[in-house]
C-alpha atoms as a PDB file:
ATOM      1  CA  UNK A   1     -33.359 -10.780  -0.202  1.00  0.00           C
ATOM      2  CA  UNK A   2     -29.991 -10.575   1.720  1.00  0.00           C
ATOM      3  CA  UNK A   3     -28.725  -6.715   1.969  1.00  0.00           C
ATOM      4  CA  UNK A   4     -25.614  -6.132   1.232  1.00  0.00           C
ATOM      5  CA  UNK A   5     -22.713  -4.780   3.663  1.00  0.00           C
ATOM      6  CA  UNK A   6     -21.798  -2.187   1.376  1.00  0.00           C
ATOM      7  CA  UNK A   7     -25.420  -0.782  -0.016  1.00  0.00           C
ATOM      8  CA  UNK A   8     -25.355   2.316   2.311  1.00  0.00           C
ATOM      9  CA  UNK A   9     -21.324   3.629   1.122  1.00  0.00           C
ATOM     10  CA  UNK A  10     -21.889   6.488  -1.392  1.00  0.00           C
ATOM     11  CA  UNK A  11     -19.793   6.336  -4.610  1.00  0.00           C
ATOM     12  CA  UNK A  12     -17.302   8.526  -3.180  1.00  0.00           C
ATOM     13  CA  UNK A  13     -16.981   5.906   0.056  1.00  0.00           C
ATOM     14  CA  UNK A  14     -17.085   2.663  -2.599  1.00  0.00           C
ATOM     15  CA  UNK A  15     -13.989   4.655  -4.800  1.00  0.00           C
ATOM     16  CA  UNK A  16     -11.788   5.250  -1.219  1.00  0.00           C
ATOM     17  CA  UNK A  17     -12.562   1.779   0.018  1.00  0.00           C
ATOM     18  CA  UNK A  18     -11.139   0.517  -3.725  1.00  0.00           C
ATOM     19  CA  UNK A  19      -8.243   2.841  -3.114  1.00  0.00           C
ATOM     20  CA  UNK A  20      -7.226   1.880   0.151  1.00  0.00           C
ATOM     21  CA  UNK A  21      -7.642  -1.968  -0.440  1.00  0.00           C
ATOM     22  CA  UNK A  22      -5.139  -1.452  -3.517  1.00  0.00           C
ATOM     23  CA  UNK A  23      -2.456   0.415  -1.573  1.00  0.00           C
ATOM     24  CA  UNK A  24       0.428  -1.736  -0.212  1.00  0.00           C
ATOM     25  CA  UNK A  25       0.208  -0.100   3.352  1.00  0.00           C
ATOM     26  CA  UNK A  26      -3.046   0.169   4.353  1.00  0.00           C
ATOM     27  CA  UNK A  27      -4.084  -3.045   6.125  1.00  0.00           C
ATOM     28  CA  UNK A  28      -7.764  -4.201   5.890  1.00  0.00           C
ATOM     29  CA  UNK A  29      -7.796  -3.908   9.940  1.00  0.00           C
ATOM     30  CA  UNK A  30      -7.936   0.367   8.826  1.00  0.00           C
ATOM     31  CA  UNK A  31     -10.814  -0.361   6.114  1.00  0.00           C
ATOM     32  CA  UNK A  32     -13.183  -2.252   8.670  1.00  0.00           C
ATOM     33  CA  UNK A  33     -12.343   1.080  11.174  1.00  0.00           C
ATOM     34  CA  UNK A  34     -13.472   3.030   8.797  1.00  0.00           C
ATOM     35  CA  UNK A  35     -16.060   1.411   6.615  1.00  0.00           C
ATOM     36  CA  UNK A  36     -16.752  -1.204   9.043  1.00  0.00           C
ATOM     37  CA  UNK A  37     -16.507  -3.498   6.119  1.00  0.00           C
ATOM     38  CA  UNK A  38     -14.680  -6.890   7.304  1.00  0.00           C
ATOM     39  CA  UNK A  39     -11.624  -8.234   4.723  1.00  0.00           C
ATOM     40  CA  UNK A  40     -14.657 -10.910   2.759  1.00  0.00           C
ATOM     41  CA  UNK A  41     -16.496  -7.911   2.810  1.00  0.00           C
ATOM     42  CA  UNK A  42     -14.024  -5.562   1.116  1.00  0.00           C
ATOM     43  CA  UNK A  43     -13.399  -9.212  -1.333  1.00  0.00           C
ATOM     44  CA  UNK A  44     -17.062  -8.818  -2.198  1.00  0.00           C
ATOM     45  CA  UNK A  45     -16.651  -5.049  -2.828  1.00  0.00           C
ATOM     46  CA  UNK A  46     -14.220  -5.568  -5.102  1.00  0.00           C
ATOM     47  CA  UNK A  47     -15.060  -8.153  -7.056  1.00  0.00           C
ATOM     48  CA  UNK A  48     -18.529  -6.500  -7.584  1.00  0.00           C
ATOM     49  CA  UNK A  49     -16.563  -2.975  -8.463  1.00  0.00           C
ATOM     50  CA  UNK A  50     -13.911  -4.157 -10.168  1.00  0.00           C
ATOM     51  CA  UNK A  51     -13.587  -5.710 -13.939  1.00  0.00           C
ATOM     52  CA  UNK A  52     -13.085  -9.738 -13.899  1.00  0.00           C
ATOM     53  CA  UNK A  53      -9.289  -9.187 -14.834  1.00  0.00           C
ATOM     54  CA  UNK A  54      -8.547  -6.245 -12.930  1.00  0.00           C
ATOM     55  CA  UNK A  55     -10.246  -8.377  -9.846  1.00  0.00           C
ATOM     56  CA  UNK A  56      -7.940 -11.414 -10.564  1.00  0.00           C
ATOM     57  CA  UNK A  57      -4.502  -9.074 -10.484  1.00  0.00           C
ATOM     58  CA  UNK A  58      -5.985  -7.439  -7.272  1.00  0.00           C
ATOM     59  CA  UNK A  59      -6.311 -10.666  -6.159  1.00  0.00           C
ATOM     60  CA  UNK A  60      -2.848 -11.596  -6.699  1.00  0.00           C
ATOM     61  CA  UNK A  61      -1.385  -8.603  -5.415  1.00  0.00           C
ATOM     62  CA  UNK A  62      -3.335  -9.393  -1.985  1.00  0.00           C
ATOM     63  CA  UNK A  63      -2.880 -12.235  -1.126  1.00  0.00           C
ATOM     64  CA  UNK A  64      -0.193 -13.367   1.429  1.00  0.00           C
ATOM     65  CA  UNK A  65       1.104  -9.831   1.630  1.00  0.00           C
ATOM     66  CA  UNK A  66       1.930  -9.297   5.252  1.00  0.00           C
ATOM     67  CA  UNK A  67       1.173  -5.473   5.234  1.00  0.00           C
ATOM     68  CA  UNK A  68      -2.359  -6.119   4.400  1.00  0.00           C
ATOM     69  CA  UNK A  69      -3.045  -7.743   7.940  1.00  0.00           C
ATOM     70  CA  UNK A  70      -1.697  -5.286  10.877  1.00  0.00           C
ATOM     71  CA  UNK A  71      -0.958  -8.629  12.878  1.00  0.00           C
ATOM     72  CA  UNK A  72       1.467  -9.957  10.256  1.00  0.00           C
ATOM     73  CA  UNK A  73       3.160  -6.780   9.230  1.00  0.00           C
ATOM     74  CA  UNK A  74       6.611  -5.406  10.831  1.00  0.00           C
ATOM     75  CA  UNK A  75       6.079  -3.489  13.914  1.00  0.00           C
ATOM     76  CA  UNK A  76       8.410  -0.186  12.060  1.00  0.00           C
ATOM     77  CA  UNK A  77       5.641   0.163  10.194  1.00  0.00           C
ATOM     78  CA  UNK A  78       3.034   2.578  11.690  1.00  0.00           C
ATOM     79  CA  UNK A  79       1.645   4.171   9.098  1.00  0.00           C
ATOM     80  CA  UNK A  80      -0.573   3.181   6.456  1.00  0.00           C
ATOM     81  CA  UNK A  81       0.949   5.342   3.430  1.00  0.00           C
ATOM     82  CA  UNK A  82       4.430   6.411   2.063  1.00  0.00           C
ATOM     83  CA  UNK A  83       5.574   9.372   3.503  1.00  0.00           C
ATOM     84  CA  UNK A  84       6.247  10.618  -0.166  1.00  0.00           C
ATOM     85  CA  UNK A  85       2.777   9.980  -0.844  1.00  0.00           C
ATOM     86  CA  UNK A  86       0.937  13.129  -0.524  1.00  0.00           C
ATOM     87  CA  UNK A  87       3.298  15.754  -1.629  1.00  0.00           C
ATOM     88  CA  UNK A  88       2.609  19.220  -0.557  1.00  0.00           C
END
């Protein structure tokens, strides 16, 4: 039986690994850093995690969205959240 990429993340890895691959600014380049989980990889995590219809809009929202890929997005950006994000 194949193992899977993902078996050794604890929940709380699988939930921030969801999280990041739904926000706009952080690029899967930063997931496979972190995780080392590749962007099929993060695909596979996602569609496993994720209800068929929440999956799909994910999907959507991905795909051909420059800041998702740190090759393709504008060099001003350098971060990988809005600075209004974590408010102190």
């Amino acid at each position: 039986m194949k193992r899977s990429a993902f078996e050794n993340l604890t929940e709380t890895d699988i939930s921030r690994v969801i999280e990041m691959a739904w926000e706009d600014r952080t690029a899967f380049e930063a997931i496979e850093r972190l995780y080392q989980l590749n962007e099929s990889q993060v695909i596979q995590l996602m569609r496993q995690q994720l209800k068929h219809n929440s999956f799909k809009l994910w999907r959507k929202r991905v795909q051909g969205r420059a800041t998702k890929h740190e090759q393709l997005r504008n060099p001003a950006v350098s971060r990988a959240y809005c600075p209004t994000q974590y408010k102190r």
